[in-house]
PDB file of N, CA and C in Angstrom:
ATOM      1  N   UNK A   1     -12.440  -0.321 -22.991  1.00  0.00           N
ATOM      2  CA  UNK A   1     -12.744  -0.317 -21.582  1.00  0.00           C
ATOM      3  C   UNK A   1     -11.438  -0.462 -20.806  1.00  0.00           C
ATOM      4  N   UNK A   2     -11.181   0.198 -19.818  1.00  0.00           N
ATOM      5  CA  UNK A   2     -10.001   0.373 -19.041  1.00  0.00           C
ATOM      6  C   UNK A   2     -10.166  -0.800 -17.642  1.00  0.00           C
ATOM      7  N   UNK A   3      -9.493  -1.445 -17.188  1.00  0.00           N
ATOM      8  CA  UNK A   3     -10.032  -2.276 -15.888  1.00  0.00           C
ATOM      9  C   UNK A   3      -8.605  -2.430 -15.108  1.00  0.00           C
ATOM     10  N   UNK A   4      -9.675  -2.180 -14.125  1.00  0.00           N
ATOM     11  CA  UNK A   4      -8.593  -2.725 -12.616  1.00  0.00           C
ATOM     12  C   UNK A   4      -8.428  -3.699 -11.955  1.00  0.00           C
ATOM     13  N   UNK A   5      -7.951  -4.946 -11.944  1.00  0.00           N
ATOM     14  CA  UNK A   5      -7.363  -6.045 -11.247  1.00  0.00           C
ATOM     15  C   UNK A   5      -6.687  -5.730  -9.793  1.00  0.00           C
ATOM     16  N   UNK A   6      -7.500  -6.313  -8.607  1.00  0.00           N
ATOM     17  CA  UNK A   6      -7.016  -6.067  -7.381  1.00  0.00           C
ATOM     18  C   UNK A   6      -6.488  -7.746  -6.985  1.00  0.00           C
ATOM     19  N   UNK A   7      -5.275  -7.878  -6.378  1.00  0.00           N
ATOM     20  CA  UNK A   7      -4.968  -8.989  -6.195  1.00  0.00           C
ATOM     21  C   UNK A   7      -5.210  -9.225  -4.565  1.00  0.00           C
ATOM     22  N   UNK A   8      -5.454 -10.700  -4.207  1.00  0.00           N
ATOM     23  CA  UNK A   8      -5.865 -10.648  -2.836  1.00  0.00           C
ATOM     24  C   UNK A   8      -4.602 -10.543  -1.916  1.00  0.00           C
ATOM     25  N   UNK A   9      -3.292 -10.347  -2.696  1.00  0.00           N
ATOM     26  CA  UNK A   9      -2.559 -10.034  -1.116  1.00  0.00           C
ATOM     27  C   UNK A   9      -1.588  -9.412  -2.182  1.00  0.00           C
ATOM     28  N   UNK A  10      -0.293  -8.769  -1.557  1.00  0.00           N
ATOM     29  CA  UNK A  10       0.796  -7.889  -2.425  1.00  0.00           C
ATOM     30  C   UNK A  10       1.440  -9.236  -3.173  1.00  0.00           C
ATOM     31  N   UNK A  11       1.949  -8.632  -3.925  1.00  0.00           N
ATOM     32  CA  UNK A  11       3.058  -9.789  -4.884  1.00  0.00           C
ATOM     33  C   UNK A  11       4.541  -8.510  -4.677  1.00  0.00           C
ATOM     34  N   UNK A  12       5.918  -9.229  -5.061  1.00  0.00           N
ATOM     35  CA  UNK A  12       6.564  -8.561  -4.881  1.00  0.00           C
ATOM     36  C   UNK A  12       7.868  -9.375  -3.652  1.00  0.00           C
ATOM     37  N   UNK A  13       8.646  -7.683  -3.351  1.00  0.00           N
ATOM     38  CA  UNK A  13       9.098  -7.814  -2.644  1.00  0.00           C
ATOM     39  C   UNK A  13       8.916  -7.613  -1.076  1.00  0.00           C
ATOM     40  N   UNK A  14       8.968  -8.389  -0.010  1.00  0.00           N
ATOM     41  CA  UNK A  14       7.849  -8.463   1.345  1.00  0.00           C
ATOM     42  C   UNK A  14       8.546  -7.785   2.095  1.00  0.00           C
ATOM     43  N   UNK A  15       9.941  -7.552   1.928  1.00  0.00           N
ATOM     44  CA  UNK A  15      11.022  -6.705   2.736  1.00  0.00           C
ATOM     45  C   UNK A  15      11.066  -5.333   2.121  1.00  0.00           C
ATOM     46  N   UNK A  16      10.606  -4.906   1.164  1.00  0.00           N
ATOM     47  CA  UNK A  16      10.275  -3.511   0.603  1.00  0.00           C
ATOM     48  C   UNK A  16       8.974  -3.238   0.519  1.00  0.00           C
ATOM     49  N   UNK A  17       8.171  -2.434   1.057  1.00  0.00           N
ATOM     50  CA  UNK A  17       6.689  -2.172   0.503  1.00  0.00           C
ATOM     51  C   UNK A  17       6.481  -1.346  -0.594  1.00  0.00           C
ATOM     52  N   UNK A  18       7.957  -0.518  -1.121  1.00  0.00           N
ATOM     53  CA  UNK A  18       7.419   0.225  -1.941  1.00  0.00           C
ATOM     54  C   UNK A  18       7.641  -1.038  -3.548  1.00  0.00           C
ATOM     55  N   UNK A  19       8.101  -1.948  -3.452  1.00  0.00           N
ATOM     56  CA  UNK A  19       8.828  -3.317  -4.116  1.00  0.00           C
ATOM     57  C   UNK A  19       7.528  -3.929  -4.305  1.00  0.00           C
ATOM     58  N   UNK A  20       6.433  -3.562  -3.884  1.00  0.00           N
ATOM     59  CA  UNK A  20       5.293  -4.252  -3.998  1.00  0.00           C
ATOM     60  C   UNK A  20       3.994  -3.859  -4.934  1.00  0.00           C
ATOM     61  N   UNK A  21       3.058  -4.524  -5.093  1.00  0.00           N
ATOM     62  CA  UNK A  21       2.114  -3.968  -5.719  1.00  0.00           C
ATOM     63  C   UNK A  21       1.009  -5.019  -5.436  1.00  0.00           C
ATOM     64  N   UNK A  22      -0.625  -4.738  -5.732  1.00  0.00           N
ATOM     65  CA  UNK A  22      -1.542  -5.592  -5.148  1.00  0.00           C
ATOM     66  C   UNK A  22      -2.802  -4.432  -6.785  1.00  0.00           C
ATOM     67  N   UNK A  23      -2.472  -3.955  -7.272  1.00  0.00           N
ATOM     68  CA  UNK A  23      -3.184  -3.668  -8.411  1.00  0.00           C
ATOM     69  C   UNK A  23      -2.498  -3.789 -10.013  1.00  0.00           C
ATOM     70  N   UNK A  24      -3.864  -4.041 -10.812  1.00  0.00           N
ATOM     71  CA  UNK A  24      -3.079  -4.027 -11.939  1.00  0.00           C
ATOM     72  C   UNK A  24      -4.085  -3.171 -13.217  1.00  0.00           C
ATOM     73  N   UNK A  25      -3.903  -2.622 -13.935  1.00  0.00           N
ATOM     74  CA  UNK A  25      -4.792  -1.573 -14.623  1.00  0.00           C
ATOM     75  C   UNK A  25      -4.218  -1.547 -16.415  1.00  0.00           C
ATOM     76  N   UNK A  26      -5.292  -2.283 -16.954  1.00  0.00           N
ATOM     77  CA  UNK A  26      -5.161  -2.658 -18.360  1.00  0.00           C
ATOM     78  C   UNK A  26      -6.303  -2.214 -19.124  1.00  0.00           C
ATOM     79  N   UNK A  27      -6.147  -2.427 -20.470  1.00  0.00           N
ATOM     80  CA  UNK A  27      -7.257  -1.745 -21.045  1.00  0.00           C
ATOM     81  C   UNK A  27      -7.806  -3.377 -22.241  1.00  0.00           C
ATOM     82  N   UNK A  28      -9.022  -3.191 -22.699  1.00  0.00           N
ATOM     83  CA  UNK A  28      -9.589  -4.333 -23.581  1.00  0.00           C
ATOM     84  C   UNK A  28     -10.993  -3.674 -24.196  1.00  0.00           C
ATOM     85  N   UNK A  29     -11.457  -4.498 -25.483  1.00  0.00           N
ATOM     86  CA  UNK A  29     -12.378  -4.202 -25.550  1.00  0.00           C
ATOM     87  C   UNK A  29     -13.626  -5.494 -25.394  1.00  0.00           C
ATOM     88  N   UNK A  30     -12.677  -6.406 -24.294  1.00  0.00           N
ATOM     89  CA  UNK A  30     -13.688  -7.433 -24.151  1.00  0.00           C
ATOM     90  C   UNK A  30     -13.343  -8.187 -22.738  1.00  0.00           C
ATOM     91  N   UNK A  31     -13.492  -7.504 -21.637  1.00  0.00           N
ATOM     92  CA  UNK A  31     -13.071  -7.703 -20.176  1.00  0.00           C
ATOM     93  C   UNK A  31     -12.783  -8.897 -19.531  1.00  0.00           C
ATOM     94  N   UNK A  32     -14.021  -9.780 -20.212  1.00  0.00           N
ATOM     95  CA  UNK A  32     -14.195 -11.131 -19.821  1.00  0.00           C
ATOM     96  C   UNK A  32     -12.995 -11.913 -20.411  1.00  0.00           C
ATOM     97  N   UNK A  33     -12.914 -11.464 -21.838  1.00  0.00           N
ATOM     98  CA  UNK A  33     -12.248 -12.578 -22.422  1.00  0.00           C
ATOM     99  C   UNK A  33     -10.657 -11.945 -21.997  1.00  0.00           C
ATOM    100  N   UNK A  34     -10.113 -10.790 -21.673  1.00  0.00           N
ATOM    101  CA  UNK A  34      -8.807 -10.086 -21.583  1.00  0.00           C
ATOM    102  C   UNK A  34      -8.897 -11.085 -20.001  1.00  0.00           C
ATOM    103  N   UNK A  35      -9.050 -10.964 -19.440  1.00  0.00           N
ATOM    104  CA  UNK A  35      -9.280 -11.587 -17.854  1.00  0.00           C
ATOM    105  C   UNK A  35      -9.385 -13.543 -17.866  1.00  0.00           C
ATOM    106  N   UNK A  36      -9.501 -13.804 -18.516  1.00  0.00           N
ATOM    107  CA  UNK A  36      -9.349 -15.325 -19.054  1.00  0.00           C
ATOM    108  C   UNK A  36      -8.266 -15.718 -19.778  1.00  0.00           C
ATOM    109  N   UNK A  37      -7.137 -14.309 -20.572  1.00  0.00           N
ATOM    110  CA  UNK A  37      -6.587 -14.679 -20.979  1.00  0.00           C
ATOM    111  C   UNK A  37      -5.271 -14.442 -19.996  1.00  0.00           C
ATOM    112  N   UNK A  38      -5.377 -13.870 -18.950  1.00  0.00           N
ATOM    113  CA  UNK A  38      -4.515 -12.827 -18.176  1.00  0.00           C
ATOM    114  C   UNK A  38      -4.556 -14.844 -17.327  1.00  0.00           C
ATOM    115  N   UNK A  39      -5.425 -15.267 -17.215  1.00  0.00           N
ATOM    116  CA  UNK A  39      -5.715 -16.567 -16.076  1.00  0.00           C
ATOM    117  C   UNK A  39      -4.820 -17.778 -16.680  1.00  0.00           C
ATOM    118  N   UNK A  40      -5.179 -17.459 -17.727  1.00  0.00           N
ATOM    119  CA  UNK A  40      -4.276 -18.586 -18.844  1.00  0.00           C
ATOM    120  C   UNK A  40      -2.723 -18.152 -19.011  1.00  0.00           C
ATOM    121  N   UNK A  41      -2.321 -17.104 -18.456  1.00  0.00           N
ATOM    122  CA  UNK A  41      -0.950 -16.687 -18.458  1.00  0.00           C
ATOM    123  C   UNK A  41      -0.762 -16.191 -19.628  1.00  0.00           C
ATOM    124  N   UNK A  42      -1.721 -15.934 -20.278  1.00  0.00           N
ATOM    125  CA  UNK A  42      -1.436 -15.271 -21.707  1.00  0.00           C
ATOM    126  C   UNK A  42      -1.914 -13.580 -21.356  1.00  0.00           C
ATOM    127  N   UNK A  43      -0.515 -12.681 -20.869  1.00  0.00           N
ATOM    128  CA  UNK A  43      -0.832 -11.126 -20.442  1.00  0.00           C
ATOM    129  C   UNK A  43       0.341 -10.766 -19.960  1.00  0.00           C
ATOM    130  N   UNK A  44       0.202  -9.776 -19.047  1.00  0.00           N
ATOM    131  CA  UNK A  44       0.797  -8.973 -18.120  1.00  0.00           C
ATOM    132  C   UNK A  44       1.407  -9.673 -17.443  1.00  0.00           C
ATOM    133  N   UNK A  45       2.925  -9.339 -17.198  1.00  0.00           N
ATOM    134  CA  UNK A  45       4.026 -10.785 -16.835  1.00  0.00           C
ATOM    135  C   UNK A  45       3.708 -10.267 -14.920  1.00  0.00           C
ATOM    136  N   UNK A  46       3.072  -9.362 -14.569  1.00  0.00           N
ATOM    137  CA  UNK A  46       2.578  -9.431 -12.988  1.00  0.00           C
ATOM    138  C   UNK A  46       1.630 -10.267 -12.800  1.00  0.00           C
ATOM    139  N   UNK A  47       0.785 -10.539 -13.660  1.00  0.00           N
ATOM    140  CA  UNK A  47       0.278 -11.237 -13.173  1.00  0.00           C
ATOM    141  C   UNK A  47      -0.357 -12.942 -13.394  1.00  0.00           C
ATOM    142  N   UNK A  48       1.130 -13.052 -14.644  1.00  0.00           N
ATOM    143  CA  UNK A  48       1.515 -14.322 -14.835  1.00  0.00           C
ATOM    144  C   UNK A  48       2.158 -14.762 -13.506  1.00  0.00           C
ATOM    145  N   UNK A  49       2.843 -13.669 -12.437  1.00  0.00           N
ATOM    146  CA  UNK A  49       3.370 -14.080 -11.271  1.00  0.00           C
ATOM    147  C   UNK A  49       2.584 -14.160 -10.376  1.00  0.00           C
ATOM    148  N   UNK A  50       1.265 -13.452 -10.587  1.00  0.00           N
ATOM    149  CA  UNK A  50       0.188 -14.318  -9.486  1.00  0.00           C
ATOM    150  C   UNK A  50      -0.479 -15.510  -9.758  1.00  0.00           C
ATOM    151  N   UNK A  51      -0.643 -15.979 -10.881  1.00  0.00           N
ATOM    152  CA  UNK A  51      -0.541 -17.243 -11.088  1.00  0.00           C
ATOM    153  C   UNK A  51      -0.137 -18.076 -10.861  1.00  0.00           C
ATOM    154  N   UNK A  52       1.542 -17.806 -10.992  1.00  0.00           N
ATOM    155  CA  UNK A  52       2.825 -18.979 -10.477  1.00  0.00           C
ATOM    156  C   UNK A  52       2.495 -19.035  -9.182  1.00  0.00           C
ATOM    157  N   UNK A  53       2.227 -17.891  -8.664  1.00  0.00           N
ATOM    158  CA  UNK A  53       2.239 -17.799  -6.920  1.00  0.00           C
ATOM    159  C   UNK A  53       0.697 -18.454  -6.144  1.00  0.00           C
ATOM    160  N   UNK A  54      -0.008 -18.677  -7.094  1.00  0.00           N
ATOM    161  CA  UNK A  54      -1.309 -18.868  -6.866  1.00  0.00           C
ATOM    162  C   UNK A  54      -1.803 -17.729  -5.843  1.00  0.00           C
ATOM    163  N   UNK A  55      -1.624 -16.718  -6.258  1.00  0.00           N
ATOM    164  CA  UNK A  55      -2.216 -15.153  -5.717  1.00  0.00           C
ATOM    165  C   UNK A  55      -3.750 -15.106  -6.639  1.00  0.00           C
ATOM    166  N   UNK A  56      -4.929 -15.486  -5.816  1.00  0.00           N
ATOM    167  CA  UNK A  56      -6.316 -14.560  -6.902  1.00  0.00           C
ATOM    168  C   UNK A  56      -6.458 -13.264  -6.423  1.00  0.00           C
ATOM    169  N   UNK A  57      -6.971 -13.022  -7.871  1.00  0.00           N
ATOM    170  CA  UNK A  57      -7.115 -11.634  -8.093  1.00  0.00           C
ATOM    171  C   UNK A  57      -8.704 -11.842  -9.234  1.00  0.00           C
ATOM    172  N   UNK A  58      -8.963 -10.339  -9.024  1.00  0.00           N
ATOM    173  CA  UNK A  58     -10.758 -10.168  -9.783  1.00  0.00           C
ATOM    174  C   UNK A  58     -10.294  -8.614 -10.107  1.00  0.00           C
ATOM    175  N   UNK A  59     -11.315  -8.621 -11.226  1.00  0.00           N
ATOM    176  CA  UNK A  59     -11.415  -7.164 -12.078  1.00  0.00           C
ATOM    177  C   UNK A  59     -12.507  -6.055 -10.862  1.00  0.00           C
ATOM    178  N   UNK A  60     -12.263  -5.579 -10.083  1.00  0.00           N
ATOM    179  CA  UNK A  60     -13.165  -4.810  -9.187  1.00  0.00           C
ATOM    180  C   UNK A  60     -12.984  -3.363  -9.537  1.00  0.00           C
ATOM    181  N   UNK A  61     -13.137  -2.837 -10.938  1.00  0.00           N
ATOM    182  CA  UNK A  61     -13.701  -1.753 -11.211  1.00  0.00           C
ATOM    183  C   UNK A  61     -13.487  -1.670 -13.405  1.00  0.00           C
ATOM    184  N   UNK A  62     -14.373  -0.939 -13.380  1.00  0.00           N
ATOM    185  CA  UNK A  62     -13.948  -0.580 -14.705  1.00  0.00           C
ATOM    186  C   UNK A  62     -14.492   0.816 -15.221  1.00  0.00           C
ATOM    187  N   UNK A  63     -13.673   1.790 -16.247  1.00  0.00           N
ATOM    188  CA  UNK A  63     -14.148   2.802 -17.030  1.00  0.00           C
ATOM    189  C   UNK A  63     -14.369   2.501 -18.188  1.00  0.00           C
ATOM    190  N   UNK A  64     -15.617   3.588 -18.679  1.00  0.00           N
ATOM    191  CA  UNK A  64     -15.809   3.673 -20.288  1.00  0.00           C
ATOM    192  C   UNK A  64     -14.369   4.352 -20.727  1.00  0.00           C
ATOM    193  N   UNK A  65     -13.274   4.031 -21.379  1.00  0.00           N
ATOM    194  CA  UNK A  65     -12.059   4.825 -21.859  1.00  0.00           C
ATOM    195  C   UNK A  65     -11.738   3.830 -22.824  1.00  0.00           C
ATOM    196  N   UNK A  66     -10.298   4.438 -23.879  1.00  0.00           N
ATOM    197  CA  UNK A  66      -8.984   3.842 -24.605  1.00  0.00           C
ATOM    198  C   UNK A  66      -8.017   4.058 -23.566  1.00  0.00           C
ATOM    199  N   UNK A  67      -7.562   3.443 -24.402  1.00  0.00           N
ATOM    200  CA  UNK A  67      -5.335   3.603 -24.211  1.00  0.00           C
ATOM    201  C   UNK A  67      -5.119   4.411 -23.712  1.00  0.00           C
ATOM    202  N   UNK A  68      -5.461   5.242 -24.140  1.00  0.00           N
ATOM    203  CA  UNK A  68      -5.166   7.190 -23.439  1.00  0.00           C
ATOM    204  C   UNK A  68      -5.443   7.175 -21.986  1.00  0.00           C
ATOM    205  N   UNK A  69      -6.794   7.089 -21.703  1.00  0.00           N
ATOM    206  CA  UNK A  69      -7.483   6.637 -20.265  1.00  0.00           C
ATOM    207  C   UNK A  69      -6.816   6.089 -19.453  1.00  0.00           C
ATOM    208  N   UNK A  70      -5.906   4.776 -20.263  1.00  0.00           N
ATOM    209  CA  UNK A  70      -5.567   3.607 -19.224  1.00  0.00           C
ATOM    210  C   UNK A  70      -3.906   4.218 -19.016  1.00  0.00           C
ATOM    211  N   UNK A  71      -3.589   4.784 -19.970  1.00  0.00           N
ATOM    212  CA  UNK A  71      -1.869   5.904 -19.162  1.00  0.00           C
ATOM    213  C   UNK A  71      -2.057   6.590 -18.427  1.00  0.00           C
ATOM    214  N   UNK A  72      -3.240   7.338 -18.751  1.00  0.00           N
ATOM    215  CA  UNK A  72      -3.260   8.353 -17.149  1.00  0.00           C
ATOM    216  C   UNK A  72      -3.375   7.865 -16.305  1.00  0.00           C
ATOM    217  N   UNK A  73      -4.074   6.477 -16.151  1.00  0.00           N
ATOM    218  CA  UNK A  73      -4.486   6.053 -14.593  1.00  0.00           C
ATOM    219  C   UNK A  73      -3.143   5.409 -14.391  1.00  0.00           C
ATOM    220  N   UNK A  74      -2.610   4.934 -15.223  1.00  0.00           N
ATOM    221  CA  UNK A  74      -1.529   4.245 -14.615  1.00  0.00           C
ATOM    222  C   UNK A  74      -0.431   5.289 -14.280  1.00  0.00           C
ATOM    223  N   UNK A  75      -0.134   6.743 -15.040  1.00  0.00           N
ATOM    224  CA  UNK A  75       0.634   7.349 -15.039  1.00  0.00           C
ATOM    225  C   UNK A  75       0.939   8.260 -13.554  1.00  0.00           C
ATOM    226  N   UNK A  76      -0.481   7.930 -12.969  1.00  0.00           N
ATOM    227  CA  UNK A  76      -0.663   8.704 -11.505  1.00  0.00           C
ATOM    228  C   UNK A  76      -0.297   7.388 -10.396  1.00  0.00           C
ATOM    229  N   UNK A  77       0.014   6.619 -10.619  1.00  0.00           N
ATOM    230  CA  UNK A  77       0.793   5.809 -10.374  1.00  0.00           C
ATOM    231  C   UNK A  77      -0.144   5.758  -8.949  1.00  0.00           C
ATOM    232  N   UNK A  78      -1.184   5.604  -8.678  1.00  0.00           N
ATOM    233  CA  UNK A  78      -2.344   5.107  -7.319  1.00  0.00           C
ATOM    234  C   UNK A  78      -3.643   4.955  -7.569  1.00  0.00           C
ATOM    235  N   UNK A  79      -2.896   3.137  -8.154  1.00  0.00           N
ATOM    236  CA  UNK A  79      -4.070   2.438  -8.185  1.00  0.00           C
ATOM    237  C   UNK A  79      -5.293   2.286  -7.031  1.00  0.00           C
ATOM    238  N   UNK A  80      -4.089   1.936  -5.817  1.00  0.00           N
ATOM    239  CA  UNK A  80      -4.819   1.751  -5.074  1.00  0.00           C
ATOM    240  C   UNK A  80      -6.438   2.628  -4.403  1.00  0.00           C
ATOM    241  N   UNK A  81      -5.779   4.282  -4.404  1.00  0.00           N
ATOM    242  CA  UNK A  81      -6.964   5.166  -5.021  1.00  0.00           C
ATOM    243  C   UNK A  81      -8.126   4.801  -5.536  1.00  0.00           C
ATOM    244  N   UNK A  82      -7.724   4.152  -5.820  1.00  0.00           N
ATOM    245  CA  UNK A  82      -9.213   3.891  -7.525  1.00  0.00           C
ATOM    246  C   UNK A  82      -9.826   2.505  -6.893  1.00  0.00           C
ATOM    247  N   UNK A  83      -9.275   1.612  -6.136  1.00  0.00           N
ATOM    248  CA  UNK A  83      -9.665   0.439  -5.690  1.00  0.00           C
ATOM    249  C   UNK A  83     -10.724   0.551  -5.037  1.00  0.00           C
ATOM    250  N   UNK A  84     -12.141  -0.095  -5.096  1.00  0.00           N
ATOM    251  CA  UNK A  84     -13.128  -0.445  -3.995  1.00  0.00           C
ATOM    252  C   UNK A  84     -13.148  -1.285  -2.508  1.00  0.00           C
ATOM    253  N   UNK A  85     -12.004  -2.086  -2.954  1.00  0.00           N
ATOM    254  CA  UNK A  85     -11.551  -3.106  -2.148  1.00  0.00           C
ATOM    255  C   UNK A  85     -10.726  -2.407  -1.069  1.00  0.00           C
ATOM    256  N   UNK A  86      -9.819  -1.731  -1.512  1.00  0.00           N
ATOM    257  CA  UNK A  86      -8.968  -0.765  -0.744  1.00  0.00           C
ATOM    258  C   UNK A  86      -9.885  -0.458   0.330  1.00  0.00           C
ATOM    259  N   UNK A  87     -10.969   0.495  -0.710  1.00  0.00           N
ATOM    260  CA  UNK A  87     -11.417   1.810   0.010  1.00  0.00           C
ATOM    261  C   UNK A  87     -12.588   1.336   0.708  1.00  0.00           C
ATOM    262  N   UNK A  88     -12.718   0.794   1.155  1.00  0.00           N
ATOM    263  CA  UNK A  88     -13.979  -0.153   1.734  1.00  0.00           C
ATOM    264  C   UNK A  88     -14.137   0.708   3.010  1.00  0.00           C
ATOM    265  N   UNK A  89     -15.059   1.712   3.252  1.00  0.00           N
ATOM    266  CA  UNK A  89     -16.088   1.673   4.683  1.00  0.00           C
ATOM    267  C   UNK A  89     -15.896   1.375   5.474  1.00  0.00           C
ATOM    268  N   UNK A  90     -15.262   0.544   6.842  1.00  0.00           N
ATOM    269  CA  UNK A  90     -15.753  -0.149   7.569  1.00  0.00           C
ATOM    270  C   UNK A  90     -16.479   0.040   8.921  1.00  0.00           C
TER     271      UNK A  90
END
Protein backbone atom coordinates (compact mmCIF):
# COMPACT_ATOMS: atom_id res chain seq x y z
CA UNK A 1 0.00 0.00 0.00
CA UNK A 2 1.42 3.38 -1.01
CA UNK A 3 0.35 6.40 1.57
CA UNK A 4 0.39 10.00 1.82
CA UNK A 5 1.24 11.93 4.97
CA UNK A 6 0.01 15.61 4.89
CA UNK A 7 1.64 17.68 7.57
CA UNK A 8 -0.38 20.49 9.25
CA UNK A 9 1.89 23.34 8.27
CA UNK A 10 5.30 23.36 5.83
CA UNK A 11 8.51 22.11 7.54
CA UNK A 12 11.60 23.44 5.97
CA UNK A 13 12.95 26.45 4.94
CA UNK A 14 10.27 29.65 5.63
CA UNK A 15 12.46 32.08 3.54
CA UNK A 16 12.36 29.65 0.48
CA UNK A 17 9.02 28.06 -0.50
CA UNK A 18 10.47 25.97 -2.91
CA UNK A 19 12.92 24.74 0.52
CA UNK A 20 9.73 23.50 1.80
CA UNK A 21 7.49 20.64 1.86
CA UNK A 22 4.06 19.80 3.83
CA UNK A 23 3.72 16.05 2.14
CA UNK A 24 5.26 12.88 2.55
CA UNK A 25 4.57 9.61 0.33
CA UNK A 26 5.82 6.10 1.52
CA UNK A 27 4.91 2.75 0.87
CA UNK A 28 4.02 -0.35 3.72
CA UNK A 29 2.25 -3.27 3.90
CA UNK A 30 0.76 -2.32 7.22
CA UNK A 31 -0.25 1.58 7.35
CA UNK A 32 -1.13 1.65 10.87
CA UNK A 33 1.81 0.12 12.16
CA UNK A 34 4.41 2.12 9.33
CA UNK A 35 2.61 5.43 10.80
CA UNK A 36 3.34 4.52 14.55
CA UNK A 37 6.57 3.82 13.67
CA UNK A 38 7.19 7.10 11.56
CA UNK A 39 5.56 8.76 15.37
CA UNK A 40 8.15 6.91 17.28
CA UNK A 41 10.87 8.48 15.06
CA UNK A 42 11.61 5.23 13.76
CA UNK A 43 11.31 6.39 9.55
CA UNK A 44 11.69 9.05 7.20
CA UNK A 45 14.27 11.61 8.66
CA UNK A 46 11.29 14.48 7.38
CA UNK A 47 9.42 13.50 9.41
CA UNK A 48 11.47 12.64 12.39
CA UNK A 49 11.71 16.63 11.90
CA UNK A 50 8.11 17.02 12.42
CA UNK A 51 8.34 15.42 15.43
CA UNK A 52 11.31 17.42 16.81
CA UNK A 53 9.25 20.38 15.63
CA UNK A 54 6.08 19.08 17.05
CA UNK A 55 4.48 19.56 13.42
CA UNK A 56 1.16 16.81 13.26
CA UNK A 57 0.67 15.23 10.45
CA UNK A 58 -2.10 12.15 9.38
CA UNK A 59 -2.03 9.62 6.50
CA UNK A 60 -4.98 11.44 4.28
CA UNK A 61 -4.91 9.20 1.33
CA UNK A 62 -3.84 5.83 0.25
CA UNK A 63 -3.37 3.43 -3.05
CA UNK A 64 -3.65 -0.26 -3.69
CA UNK A 65 0.31 -0.27 -5.18
CA UNK A 66 4.30 -1.51 -4.45
CA UNK A 67 7.49 0.32 -4.59
CA UNK A 68 7.03 0.89 -8.19
CA UNK A 69 3.69 2.90 -7.47
CA UNK A 70 5.27 4.79 -4.66
CA UNK A 71 8.43 6.19 -7.31
CA UNK A 72 6.15 7.34 -9.65
CA UNK A 73 4.20 9.32 -7.29
CA UNK A 74 7.05 10.58 -5.78
CA UNK A 75 8.94 10.87 -9.08
CA UNK A 76 6.22 13.52 -10.36
CA UNK A 77 7.34 15.30 -7.65
CA UNK A 78 3.31 16.89 -6.70
CA UNK A 79 2.31 15.56 -3.85
CA UNK A 80 0.43 18.15 -3.15
CA UNK A 81 -1.83 17.15 -6.34
CA UNK A 82 -2.77 14.04 -4.80
CA UNK A 83 -3.63 15.73 -1.35
CA UNK A 84 -7.40 15.96 -0.16
CA UNK A 85 -6.48 18.43 2.29
CA UNK A 86 -4.88 20.61 -0.32
CA UNK A 87 -7.63 20.18 -2.65
CA UNK A 88 -10.50 20.85 -0.47
CA UNK A 89 -13.75 22.61 -2.14
CA UNK A 90 -14.45 25.49 -0.41
Amino acid sequence: MVYLIHFNQPIGNKNNPRGQAQHYIGYTDDVPRRLAEHQSGQGAAILRACNEQAIPYSVVRTWDGDRKLERQLKNKKKARAFCPVCNQVH
